[in-house]
PDB file of N, CA and C in Angstrom:
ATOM      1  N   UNK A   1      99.208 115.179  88.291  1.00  0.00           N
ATOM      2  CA  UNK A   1     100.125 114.128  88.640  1.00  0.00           C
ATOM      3  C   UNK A   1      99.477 113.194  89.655  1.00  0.00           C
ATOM      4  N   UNK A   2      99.720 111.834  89.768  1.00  0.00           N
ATOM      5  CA  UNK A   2      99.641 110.764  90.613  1.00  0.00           C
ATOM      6  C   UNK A   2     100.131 110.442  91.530  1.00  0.00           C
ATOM      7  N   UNK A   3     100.229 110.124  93.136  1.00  0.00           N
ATOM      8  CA  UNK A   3     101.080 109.867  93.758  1.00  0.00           C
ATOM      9  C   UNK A   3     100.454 108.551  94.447  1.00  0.00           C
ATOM     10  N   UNK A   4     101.340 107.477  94.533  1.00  0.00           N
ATOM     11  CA  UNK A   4     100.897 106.509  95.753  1.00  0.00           C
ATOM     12  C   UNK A   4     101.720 105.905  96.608  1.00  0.00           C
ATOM     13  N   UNK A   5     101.138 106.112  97.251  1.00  0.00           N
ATOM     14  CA  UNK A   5     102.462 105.477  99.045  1.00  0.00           C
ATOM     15  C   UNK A   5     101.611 104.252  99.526  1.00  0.00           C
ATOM     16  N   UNK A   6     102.737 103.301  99.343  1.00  0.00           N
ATOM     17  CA  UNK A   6     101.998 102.164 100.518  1.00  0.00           C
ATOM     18  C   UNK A   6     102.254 101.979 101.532  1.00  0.00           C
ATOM     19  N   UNK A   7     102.325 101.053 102.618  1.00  0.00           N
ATOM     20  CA  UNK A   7     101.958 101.056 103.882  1.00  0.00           C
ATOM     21  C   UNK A   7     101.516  99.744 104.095  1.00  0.00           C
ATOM     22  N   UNK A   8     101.765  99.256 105.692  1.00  0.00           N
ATOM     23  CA  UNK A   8     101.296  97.964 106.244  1.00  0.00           C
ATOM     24  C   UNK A   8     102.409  96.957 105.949  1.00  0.00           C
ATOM     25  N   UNK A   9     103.637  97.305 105.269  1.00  0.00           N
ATOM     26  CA  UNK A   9     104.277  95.922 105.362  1.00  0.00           C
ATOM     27  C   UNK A   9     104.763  95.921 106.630  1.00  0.00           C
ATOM     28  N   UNK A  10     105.835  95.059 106.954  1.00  0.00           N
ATOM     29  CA  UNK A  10     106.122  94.201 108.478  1.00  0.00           C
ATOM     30  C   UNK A  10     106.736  93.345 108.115  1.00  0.00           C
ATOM     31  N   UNK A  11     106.980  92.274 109.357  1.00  0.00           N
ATOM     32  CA  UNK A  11     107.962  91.079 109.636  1.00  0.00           C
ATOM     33  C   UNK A  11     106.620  91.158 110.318  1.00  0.00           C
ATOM     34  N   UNK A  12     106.439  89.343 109.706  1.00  0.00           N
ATOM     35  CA  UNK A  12     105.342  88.089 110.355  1.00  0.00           C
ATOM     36  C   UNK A  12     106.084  87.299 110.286  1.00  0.00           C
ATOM     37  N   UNK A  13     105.457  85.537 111.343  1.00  0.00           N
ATOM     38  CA  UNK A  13     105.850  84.915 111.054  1.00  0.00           C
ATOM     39  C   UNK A  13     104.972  84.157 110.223  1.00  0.00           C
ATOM     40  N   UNK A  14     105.557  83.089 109.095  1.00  0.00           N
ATOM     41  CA  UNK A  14     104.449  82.361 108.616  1.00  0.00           C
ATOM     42  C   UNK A  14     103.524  81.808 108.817  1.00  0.00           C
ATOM     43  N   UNK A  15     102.462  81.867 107.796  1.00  0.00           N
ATOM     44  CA  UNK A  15     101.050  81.498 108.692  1.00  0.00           C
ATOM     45  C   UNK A  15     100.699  82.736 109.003  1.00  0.00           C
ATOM     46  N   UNK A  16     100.732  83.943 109.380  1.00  0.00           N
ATOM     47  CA  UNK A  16     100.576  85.291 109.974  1.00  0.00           C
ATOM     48  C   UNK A  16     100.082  86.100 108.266  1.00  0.00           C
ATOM     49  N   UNK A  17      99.362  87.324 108.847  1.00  0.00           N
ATOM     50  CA  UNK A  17      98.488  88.491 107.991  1.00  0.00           C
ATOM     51  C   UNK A  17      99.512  89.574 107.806  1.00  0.00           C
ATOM     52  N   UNK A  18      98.960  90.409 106.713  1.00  0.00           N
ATOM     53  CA  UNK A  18      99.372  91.142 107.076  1.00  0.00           C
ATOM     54  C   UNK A  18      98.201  92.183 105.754  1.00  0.00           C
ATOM     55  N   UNK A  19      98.362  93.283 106.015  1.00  0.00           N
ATOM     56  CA  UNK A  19      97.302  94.353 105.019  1.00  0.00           C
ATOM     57  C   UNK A  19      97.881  95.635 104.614  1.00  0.00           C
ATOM     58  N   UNK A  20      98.043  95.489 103.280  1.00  0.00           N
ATOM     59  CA  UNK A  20      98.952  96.239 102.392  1.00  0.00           C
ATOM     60  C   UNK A  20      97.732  97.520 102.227  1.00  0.00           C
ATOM     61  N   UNK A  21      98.317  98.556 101.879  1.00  0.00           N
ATOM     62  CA  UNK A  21      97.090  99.702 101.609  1.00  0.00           C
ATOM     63  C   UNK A  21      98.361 100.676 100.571  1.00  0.00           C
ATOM     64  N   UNK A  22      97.033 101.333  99.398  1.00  0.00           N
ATOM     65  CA  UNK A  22      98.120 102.097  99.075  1.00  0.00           C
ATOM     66  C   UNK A  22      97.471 103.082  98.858  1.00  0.00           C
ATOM     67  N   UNK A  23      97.756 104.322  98.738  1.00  0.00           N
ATOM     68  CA  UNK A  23      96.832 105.197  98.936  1.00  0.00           C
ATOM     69  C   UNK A  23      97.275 106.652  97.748  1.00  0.00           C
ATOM     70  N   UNK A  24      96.149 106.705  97.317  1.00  0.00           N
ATOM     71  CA  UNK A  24      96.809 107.662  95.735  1.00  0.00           C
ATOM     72  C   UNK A  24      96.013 108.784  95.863  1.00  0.00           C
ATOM     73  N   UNK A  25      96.422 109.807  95.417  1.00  0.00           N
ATOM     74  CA  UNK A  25      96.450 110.954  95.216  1.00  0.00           C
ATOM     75  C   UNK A  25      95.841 111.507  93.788  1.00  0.00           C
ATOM     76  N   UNK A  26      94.715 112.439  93.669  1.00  0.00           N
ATOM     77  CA  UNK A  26      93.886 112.751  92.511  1.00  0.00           C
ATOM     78  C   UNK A  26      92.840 112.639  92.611  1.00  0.00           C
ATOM     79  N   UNK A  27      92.209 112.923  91.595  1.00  0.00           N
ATOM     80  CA  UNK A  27      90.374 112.911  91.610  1.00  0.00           C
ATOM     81  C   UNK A  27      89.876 111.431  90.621  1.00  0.00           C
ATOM     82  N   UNK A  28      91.032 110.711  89.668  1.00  0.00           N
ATOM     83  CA  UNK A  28      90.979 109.844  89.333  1.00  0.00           C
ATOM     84  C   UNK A  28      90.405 108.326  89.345  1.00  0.00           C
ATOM     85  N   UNK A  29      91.170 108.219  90.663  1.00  0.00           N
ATOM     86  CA  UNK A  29      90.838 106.742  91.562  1.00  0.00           C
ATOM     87  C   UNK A  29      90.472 105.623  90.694  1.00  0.00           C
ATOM     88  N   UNK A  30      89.180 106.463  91.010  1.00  0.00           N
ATOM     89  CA  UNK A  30      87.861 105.363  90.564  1.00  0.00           C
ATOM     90  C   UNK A  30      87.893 104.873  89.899  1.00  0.00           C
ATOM     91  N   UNK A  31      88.434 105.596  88.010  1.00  0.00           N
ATOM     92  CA  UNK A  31      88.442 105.129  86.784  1.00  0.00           C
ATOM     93  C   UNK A  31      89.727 104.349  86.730  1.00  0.00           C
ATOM     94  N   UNK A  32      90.827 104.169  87.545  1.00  0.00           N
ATOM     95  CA  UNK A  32      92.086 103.660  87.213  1.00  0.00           C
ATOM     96  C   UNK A  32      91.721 101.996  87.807  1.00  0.00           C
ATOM     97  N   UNK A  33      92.468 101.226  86.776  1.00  0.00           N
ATOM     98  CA  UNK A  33      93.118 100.062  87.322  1.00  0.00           C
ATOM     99  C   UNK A  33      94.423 100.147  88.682  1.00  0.00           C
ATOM    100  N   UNK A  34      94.547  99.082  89.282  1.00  0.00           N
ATOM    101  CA  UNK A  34      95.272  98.894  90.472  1.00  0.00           C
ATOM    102  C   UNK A  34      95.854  97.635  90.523  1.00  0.00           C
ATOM    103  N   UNK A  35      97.295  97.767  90.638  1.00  0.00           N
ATOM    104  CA  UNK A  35      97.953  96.336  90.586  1.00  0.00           C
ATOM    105  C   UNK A  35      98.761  96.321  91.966  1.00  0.00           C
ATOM    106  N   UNK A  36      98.971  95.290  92.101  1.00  0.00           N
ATOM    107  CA  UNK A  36     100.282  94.749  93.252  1.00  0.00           C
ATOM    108  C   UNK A  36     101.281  94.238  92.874  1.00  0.00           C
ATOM    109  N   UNK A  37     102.762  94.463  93.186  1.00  0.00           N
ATOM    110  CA  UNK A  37     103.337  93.986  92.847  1.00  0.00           C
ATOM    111  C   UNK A  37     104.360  93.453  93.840  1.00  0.00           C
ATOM    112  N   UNK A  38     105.020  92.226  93.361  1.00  0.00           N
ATOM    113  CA  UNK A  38     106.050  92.077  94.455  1.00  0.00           C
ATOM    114  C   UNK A  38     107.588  91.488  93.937  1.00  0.00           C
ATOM    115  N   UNK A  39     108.689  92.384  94.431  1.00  0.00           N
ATOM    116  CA  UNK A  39     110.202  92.182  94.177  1.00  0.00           C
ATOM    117  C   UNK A  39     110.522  91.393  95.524  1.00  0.00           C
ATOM    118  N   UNK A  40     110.917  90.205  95.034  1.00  0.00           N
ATOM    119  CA  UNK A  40     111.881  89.254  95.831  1.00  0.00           C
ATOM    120  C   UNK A  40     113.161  90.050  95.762  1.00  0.00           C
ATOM    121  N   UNK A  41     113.919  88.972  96.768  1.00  0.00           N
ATOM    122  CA  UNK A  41     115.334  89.779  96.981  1.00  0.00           C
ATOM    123  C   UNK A  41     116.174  89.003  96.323  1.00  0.00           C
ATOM    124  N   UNK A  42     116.192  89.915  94.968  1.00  0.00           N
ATOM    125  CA  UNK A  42     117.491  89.299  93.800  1.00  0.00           C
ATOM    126  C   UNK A  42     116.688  88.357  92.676  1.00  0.00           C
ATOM    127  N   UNK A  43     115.391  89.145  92.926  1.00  0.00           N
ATOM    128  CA  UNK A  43     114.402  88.901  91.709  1.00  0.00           C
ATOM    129  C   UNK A  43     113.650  89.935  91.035  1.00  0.00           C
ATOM    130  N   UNK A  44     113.273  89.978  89.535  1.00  0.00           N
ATOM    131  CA  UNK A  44     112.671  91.000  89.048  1.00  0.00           C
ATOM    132  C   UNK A  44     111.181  91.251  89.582  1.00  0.00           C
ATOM    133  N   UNK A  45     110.387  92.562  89.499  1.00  0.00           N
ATOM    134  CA  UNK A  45     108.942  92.676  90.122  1.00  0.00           C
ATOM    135  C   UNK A  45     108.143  91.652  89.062  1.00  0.00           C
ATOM    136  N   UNK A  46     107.011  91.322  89.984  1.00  0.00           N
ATOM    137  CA  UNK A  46     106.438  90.331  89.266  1.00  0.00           C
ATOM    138  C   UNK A  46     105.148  90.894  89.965  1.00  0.00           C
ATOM    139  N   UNK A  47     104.089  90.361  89.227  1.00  0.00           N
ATOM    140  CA  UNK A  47     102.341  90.959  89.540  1.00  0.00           C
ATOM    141  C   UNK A  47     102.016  89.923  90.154  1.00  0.00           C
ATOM    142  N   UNK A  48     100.903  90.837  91.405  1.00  0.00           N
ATOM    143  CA  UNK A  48     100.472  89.815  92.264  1.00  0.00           C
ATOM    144  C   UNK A  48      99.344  89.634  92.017  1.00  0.00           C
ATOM    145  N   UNK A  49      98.715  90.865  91.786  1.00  0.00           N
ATOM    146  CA  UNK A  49      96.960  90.828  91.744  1.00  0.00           C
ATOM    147  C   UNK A  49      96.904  92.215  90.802  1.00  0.00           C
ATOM    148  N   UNK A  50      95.990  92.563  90.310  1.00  0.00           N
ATOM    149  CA  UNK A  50      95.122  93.713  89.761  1.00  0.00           C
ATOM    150  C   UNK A  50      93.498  93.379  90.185  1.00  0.00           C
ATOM    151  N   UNK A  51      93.080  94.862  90.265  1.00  0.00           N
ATOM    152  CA  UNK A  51      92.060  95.042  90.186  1.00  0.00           C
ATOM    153  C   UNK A  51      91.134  95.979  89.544  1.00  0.00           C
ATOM    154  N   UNK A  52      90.245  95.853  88.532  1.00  0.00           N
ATOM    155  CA  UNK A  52      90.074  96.776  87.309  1.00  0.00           C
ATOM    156  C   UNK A  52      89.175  97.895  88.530  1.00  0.00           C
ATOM    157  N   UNK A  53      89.045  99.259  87.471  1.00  0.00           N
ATOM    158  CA  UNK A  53      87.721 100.525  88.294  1.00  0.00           C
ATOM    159  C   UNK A  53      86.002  99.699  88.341  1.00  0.00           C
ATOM    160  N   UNK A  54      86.023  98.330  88.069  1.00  0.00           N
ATOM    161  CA  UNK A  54      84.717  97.661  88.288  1.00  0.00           C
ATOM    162  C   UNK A  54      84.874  96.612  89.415  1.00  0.00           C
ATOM    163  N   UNK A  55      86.144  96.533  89.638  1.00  0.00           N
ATOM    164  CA  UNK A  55      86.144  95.277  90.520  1.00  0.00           C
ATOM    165  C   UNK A  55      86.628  94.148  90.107  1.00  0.00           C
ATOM    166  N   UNK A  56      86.708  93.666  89.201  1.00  0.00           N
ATOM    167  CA  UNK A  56      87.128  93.033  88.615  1.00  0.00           C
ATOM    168  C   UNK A  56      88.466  92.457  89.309  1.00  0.00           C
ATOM    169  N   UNK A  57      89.121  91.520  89.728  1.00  0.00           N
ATOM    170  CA  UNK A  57      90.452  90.897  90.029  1.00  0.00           C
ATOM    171  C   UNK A  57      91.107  89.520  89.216  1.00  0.00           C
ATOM    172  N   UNK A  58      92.206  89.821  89.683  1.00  0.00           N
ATOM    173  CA  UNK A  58      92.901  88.576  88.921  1.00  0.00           C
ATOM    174  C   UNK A  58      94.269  88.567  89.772  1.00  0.00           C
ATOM    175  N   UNK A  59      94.352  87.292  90.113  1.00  0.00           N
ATOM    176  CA  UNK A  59      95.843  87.127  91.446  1.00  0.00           C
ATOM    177  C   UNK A  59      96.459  86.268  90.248  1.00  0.00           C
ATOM    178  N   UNK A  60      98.093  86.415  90.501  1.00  0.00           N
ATOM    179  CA  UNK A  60      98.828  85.256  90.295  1.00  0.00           C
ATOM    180  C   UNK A  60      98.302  83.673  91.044  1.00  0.00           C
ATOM    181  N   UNK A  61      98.740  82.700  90.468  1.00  0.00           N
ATOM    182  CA  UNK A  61      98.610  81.354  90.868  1.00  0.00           C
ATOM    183  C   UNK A  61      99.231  81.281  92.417  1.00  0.00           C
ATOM    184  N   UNK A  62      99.936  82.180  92.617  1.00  0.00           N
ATOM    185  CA  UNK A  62     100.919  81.044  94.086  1.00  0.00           C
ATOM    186  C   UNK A  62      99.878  82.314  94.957  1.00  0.00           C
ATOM    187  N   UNK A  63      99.027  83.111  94.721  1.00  0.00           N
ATOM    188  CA  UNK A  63      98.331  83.607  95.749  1.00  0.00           C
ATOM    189  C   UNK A  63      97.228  83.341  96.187  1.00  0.00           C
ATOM    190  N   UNK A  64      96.187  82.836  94.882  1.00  0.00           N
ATOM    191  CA  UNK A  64      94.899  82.337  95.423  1.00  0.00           C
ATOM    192  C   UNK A  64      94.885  81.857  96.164  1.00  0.00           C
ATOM    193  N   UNK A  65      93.738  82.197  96.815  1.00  0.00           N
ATOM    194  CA  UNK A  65      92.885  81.893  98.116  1.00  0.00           C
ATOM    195  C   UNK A  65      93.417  82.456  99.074  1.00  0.00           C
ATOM    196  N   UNK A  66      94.845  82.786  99.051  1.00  0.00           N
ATOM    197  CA  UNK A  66      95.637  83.889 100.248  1.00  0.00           C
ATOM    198  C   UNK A  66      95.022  85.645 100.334  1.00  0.00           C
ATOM    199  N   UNK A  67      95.645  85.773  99.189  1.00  0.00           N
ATOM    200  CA  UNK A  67      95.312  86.973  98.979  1.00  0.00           C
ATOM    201  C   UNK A  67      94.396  88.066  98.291  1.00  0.00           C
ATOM    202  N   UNK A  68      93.706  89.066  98.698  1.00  0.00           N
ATOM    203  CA  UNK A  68      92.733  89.689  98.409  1.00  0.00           C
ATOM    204  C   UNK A  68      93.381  90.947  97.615  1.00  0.00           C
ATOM    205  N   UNK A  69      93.049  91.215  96.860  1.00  0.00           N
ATOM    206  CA  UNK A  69      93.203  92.894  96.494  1.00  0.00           C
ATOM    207  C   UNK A  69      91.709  93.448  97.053  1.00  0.00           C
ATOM    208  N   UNK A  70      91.474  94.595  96.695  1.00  0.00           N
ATOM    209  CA  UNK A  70      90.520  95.897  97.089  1.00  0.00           C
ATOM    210  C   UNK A  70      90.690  97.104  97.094  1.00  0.00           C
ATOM    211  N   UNK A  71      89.491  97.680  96.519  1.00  0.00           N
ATOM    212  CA  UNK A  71      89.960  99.317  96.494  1.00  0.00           C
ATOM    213  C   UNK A  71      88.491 100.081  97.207  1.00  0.00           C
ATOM    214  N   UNK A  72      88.897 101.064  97.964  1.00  0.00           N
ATOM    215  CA  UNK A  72      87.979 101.894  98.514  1.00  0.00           C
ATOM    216  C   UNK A  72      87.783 103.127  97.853  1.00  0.00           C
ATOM    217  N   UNK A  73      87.051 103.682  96.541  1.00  0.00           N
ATOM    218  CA  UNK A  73      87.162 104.722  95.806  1.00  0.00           C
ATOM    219  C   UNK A  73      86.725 105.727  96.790  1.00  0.00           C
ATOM    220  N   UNK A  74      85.871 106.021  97.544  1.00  0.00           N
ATOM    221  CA  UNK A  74      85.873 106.677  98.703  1.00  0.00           C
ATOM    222  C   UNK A  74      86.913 107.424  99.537  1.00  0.00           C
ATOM    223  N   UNK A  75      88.127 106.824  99.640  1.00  0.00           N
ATOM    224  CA  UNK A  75      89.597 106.665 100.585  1.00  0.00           C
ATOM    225  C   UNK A  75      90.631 106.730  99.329  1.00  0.00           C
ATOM    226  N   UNK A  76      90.351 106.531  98.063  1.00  0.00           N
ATOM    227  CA  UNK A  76      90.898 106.481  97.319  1.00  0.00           C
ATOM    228  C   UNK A  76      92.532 105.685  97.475  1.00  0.00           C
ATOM    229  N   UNK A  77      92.027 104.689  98.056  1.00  0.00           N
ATOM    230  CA  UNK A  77      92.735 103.458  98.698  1.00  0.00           C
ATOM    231  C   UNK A  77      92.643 102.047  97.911  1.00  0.00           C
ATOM    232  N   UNK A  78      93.463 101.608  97.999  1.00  0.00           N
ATOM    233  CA  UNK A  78      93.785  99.986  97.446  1.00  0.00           C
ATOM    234  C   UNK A  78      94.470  99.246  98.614  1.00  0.00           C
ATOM    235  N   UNK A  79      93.624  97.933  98.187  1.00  0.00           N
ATOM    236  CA  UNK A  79      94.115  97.256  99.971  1.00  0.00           C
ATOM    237  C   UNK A  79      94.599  95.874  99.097  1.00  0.00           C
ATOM    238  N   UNK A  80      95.597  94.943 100.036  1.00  0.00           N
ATOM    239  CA  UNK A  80      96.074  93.864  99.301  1.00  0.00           C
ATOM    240  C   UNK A  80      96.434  93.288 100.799  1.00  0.00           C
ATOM    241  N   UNK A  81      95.186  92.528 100.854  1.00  0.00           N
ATOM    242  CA  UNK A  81      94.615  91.747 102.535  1.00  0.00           C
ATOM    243  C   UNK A  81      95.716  90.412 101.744  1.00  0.00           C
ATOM    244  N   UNK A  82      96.740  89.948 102.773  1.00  0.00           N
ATOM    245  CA  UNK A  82      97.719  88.381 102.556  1.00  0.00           C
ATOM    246  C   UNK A  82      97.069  87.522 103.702  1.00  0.00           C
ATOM    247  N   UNK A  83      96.704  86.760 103.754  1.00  0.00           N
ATOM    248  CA  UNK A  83      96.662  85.841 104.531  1.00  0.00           C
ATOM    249  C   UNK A  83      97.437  84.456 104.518  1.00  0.00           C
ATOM    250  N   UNK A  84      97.681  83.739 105.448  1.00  0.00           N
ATOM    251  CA  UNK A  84      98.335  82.827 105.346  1.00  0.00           C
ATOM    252  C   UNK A  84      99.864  82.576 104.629  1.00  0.00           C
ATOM    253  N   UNK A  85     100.509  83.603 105.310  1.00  0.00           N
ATOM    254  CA  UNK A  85     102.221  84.254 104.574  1.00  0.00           C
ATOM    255  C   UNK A  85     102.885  82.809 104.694  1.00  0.00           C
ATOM    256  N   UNK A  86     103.897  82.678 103.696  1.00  0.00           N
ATOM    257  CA  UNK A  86     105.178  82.053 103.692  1.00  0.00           C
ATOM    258  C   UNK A  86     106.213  82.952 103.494  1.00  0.00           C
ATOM    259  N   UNK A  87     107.221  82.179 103.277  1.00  0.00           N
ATOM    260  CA  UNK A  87     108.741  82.728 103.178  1.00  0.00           C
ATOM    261  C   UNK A  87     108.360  83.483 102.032  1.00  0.00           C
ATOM    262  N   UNK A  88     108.193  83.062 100.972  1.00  0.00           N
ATOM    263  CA  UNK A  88     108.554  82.785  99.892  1.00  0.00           C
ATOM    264  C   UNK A  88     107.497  84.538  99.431  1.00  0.00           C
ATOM    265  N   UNK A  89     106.636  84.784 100.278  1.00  0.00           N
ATOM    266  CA  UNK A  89     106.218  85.796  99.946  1.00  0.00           C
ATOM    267  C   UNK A  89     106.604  87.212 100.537  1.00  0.00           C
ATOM    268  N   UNK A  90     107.970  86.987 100.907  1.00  0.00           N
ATOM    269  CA  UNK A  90     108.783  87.870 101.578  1.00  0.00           C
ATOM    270  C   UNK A  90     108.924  89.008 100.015  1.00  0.00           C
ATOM    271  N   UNK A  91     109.515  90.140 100.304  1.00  0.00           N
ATOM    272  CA  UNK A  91     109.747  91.425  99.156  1.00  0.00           C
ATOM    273  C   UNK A  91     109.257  92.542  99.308  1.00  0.00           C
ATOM    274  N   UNK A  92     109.469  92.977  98.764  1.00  0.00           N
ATOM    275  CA  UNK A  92     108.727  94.488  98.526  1.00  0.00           C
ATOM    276  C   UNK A  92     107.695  94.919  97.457  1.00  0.00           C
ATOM    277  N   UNK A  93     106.702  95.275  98.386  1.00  0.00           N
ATOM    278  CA  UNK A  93     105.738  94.858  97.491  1.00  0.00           C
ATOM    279  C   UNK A  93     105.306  96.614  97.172  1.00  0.00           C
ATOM    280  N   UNK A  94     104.569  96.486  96.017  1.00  0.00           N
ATOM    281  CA  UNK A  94     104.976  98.021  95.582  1.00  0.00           C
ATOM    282  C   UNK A  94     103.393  97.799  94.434  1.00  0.00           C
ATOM    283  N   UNK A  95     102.749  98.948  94.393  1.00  0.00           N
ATOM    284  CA  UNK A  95     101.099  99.675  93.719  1.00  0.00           C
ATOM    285  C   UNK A  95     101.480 100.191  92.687  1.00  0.00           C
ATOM    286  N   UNK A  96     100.860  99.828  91.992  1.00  0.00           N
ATOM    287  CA  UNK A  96     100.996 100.540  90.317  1.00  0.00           C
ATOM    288  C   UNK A  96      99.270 101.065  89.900  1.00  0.00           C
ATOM    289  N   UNK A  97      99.201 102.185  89.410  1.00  0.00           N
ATOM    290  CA  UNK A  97      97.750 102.250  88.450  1.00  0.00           C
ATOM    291  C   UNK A  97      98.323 103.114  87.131  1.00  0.00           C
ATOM    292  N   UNK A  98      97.543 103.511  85.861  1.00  0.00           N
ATOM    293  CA  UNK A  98      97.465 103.467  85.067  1.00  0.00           C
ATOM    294  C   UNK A  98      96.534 104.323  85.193  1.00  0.00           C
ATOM    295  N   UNK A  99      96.457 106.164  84.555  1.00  0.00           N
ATOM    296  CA  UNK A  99      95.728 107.038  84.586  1.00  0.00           C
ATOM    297  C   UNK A  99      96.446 107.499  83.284  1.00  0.00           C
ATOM    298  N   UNK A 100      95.531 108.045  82.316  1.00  0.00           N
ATOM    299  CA  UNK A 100      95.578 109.235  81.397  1.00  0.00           C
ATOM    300  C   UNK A 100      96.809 108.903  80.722  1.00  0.00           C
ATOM    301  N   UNK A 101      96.689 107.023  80.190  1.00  0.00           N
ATOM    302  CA  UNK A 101      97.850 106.515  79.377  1.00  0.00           C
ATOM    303  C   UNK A 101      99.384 106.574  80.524  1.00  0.00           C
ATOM    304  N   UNK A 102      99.532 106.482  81.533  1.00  0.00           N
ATOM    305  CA  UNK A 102     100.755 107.221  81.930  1.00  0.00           C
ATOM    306  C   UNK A 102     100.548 105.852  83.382  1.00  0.00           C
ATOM    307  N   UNK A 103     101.899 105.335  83.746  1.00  0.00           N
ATOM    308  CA  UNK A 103     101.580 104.444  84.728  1.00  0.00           C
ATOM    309  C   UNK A 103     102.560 104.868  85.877  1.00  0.00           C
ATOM    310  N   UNK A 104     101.878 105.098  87.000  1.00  0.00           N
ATOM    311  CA  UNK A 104     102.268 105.139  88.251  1.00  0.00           C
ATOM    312  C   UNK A 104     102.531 104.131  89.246  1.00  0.00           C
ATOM    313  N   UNK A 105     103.856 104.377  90.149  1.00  0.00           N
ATOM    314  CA  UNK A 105     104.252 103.318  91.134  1.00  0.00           C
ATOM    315  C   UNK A 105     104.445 103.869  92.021  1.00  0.00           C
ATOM    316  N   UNK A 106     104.396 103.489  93.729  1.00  0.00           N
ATOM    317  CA  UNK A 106     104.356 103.801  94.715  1.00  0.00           C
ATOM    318  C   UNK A 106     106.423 103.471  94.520  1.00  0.00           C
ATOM    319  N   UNK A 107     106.462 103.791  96.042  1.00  0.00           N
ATOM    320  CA  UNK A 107     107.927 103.724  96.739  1.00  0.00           C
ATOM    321  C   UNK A 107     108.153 102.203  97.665  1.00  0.00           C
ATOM    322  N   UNK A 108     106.941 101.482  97.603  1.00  0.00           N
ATOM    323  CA  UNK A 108     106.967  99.940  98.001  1.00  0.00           C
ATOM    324  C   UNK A 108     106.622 100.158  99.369  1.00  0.00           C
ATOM    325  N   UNK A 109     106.396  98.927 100.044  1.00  0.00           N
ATOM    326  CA  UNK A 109     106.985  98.598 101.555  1.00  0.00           C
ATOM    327  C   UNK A 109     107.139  96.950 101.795  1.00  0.00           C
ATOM    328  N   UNK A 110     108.200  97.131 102.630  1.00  0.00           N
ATOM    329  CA  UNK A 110     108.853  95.875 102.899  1.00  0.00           C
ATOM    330  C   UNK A 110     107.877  94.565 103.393  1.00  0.00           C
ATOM    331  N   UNK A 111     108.162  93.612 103.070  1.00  0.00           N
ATOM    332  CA  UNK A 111     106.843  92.492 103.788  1.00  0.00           C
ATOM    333  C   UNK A 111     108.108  91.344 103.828  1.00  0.00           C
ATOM    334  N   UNK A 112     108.076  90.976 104.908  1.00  0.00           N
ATOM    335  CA  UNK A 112     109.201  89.857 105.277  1.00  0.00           C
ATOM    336  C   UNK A 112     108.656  88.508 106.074  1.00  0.00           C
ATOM    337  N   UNK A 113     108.852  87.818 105.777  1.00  0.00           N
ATOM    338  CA  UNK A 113     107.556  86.922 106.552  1.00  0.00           C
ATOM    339  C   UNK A 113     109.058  85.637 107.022  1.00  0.00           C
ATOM    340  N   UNK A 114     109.074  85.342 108.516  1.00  0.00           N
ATOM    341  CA  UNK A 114     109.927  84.368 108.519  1.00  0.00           C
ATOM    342  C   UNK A 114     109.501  82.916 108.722  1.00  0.00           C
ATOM    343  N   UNK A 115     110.253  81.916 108.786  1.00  0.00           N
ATOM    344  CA  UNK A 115     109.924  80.652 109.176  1.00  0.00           C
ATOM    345  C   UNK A 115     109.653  80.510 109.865  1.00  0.00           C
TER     346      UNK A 115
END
């Protein structure tokens, strides 16, 4: 089985960082893809970034140049570095990977960013 917990959300104000980490459980890691995701409040989850087991990334449009994904197969960690927050990227943002056909999601953490 898979487990991932994230970590690092907060209340910033805009303009302000913040560094998402999610951290999974298994001998896997390495070979899995890694996504981000983020639920607005009184909106469906929507993808922020992935990042393939090569490195490989791909952000939604309203994140480039803000935001980073990353994974430390080492730490067996995924990082999702925001820079430069707005409102609008307020939610809960929540890790997904994809092992052995079967897709896993963390329990989220909150990211609230005010005006």
């Amino acid at each position: 089985q898979v487990q991932l917990v994230e970590s690092g959300g907060g209340l910033v104000q805009a303009g302000g960082s913040l560094r998402l980490s999610c951290a999974a459980s298994g001998s896997t890691f390495s070979a899995s893809p890694i996504s981000w995701y983020q639920q607005a409040p009184g909106k469906q989850r929507e993808l922020v970034a992935t990042i393939s087991s090569g490195g490989r990334t791909n952000y939604v449009e309203s994140v480039k140049g803000r935001f980073t994904i990353s994974r430390d197969n080492a730490k067996n960690t995924a990082y999702l570095q925001m820079n430069s927050l707005k409102p609008e990227d307020t939610g809960v943002y929540y890790c997904n990977t994809l092992v052995n056909y079967r897709l896993y999601w963390g329990q989220g953490t909150q990211v609230t960013v005010s005006s």
